[in-house]
Protein backbone atom coordinates (compact mmCIF):
# COMPACT_ATOMS: atom_id res chain seq x y z
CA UNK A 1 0.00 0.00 0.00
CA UNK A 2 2.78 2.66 0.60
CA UNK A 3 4.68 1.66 -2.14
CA UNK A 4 1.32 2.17 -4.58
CA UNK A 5 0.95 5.53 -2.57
CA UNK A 6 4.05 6.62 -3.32
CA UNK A 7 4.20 6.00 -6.99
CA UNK A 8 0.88 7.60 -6.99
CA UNK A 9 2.13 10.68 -5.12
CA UNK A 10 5.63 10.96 -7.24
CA UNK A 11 3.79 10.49 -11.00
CA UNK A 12 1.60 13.22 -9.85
CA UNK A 13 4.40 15.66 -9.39
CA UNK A 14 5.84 14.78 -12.68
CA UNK A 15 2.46 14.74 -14.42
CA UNK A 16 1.79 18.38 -13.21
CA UNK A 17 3.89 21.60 -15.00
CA UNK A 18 3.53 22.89 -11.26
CA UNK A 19 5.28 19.67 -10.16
CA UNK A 20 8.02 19.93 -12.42
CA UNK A 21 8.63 23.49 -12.05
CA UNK A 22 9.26 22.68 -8.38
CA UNK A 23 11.66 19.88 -8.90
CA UNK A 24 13.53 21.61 -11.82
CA UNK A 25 14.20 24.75 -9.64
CA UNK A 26 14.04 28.01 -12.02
CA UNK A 27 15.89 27.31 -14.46
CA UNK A 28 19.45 27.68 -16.04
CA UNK A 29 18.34 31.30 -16.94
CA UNK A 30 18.22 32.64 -13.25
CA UNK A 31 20.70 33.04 -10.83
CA UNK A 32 19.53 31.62 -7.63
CA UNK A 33 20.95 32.50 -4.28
CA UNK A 34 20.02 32.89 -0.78
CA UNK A 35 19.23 36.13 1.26
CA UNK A 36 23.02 36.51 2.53
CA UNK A 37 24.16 36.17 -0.98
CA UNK A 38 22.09 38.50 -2.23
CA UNK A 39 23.09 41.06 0.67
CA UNK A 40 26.97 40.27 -0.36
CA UNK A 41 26.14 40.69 -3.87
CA UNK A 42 24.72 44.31 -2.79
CA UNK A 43 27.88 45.06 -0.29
CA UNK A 44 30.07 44.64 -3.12
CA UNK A 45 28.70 47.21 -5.25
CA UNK A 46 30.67 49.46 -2.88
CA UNK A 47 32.50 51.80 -4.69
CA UNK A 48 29.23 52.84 -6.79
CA UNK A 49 26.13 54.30 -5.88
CA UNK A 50 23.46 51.21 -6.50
CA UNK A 51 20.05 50.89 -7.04
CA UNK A 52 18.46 48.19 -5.47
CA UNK A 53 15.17 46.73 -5.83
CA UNK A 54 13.74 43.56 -4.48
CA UNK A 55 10.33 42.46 -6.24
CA UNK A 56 7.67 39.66 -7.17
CA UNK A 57 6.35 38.58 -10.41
CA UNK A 58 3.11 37.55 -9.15
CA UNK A 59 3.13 41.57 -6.94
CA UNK A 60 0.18 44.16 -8.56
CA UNK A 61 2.32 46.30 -6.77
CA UNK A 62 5.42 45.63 -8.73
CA UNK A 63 3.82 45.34 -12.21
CA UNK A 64 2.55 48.47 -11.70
CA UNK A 65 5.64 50.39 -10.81
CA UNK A 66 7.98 48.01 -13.38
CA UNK A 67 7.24 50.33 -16.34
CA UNK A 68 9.02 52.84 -14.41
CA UNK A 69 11.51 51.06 -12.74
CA UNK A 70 12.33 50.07 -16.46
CA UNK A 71 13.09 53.30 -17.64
CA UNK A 72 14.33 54.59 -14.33
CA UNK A 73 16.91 51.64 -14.29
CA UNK A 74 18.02 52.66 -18.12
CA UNK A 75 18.90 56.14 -16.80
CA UNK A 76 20.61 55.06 -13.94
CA UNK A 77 23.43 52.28 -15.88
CA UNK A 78 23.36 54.99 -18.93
CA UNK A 79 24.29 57.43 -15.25
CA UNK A 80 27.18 55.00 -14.07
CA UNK A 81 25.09 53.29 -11.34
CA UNK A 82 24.68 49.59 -10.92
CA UNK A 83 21.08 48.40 -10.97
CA UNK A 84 20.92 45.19 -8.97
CA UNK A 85 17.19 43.40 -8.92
CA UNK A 86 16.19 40.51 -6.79
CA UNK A 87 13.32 38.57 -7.27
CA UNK A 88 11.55 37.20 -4.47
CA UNK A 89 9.26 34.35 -5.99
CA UNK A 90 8.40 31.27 -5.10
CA UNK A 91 10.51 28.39 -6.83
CA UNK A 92 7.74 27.82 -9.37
CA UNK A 93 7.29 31.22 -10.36
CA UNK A 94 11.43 31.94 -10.48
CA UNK A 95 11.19 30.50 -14.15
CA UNK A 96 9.24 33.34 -14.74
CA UNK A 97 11.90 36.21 -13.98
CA UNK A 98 14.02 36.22 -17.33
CA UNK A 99 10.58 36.46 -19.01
CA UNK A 100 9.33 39.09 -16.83
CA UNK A 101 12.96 40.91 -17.15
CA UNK A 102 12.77 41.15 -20.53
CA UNK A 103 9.34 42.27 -20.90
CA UNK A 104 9.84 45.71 -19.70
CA UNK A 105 13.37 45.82 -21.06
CA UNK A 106 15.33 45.66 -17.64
CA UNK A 107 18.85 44.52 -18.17
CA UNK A 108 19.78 43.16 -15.42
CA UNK A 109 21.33 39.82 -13.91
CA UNK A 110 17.95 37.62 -13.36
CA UNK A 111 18.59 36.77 -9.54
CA UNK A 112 16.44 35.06 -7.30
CA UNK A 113 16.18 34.52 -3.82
CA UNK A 114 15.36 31.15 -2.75
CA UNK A 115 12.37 30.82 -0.26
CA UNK A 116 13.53 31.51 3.04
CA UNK A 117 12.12 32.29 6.33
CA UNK A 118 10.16 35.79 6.95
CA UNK A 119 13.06 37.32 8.99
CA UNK A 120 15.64 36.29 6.78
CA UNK A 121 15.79 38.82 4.18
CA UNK A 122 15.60 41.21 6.55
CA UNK A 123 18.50 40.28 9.17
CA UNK A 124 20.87 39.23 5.47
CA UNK A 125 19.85 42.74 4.26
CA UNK A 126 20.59 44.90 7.86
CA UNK A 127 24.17 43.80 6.85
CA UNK A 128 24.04 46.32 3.95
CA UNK A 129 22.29 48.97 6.01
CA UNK A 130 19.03 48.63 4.44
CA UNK A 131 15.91 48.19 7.20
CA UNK A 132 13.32 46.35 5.60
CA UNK A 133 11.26 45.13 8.66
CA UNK A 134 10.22 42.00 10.15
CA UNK A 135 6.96 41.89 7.90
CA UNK A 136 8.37 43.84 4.53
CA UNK A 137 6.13 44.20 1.58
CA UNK A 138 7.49 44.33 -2.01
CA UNK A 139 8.69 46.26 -4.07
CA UNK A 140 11.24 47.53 -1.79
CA UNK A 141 13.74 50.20 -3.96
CA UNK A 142 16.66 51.53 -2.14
CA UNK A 143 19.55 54.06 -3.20
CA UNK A 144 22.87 52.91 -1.89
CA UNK A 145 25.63 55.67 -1.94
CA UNK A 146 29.12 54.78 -3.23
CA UNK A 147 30.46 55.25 0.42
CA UNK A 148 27.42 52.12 1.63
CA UNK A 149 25.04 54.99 3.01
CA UNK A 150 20.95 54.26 1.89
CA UNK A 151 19.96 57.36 0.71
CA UNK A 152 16.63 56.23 0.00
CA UNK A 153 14.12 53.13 0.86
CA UNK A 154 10.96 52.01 0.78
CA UNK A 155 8.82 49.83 -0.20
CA UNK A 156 4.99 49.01 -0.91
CA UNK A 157 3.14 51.33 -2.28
CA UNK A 158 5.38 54.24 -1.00
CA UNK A 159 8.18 52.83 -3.32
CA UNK A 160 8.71 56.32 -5.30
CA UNK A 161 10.70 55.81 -8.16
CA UNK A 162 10.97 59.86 -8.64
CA UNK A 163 12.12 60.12 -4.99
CA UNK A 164 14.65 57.27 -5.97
CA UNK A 165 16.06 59.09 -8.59
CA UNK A 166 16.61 62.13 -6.64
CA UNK A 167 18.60 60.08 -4.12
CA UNK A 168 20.64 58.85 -7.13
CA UNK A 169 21.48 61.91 -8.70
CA UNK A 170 22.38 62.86 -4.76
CA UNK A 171 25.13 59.65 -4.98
CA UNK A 172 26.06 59.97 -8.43
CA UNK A 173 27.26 63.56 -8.13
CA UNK A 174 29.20 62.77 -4.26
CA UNK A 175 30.94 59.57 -5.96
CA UNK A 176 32.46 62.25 -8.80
């Protein structure tokens, strides 16, 4: 009986595109990492002011304000800043990111953090002197001065990409 259970329970993960997309993981096209990579990946941009943004494919929020993250993010590489952008989706929706990427014509590395406990983004993050919160809510954009210093955060609907860009051109003229 648990063997016919079993083989019942694994050929219905394989027969499902939701199964499969779990086992395969997101894909060869996405860079997956945890939360303290991701905050290293952000602490090396040192040097550079950095624009930071951590989203979700599946967000309202974020496909709303992706148009003009798209264009801000264009401005700000064209600028001299480094645009880093982490997705926060769940492993069957990480396949989605290159897609999603390249839809509004953002140019960036497709990372992904892996699923993680609530507090862990934000205690990886502290690390890079961003304060996300216990209970953050995406998208969270954030300005990071060449020196390390957030000039700007937030996240939700008070992510401002206009504010943003003021806090860039703040960092991009300091770092000259």
């Amino acid at each position: 009986m648990k063997k016919i259970l079993l083989l019942g329970f694994v050929g219905l993960i394989f027969a499902t595109p939701r199964g499969w997309a779990y086992l395969l993981g997101p894909g060869d096209r996405v860079l997956a990492m945890s939360a303290l990579d991701a905050a290293d990946t952000v602490k090396t941009s040192a040097g550079r002011p950095t624009v930071i943004l951590l989203y979700a494919t599946t967000s309202p929020i974020c496909r709303a304000m992706f148009p003009q993250f798209a264009d801000f993010s264009r401005r700000a590489r064209a600028a001299g800043a480094k645009v880093l952008a982490f997705s926060t989706d769940s492993r069957i929706k990480a396949r989605d990111v290159p897609a999603f990427l390249a839809d509004y014509g953002v140019r960036v590395t497709p990372y992904w953090i892996r699923p993680r406990a609530p507090e862990e983004v934000n205690l990886a993050f502290q690390r890079t002197g961003m304060l996300l919160g216990a209970q953050w809510t995406p998208p969270l954009l954030a300005i990071r001065a060449a020196d390390g210093r957030i000039l700007y955060e937030a996240q939700g609907t008070q992510a401002d990409v206009g504010r943003a860009e003021a806090a860039l051109g703040k960092a991009l003229r300091a770092s000259r």
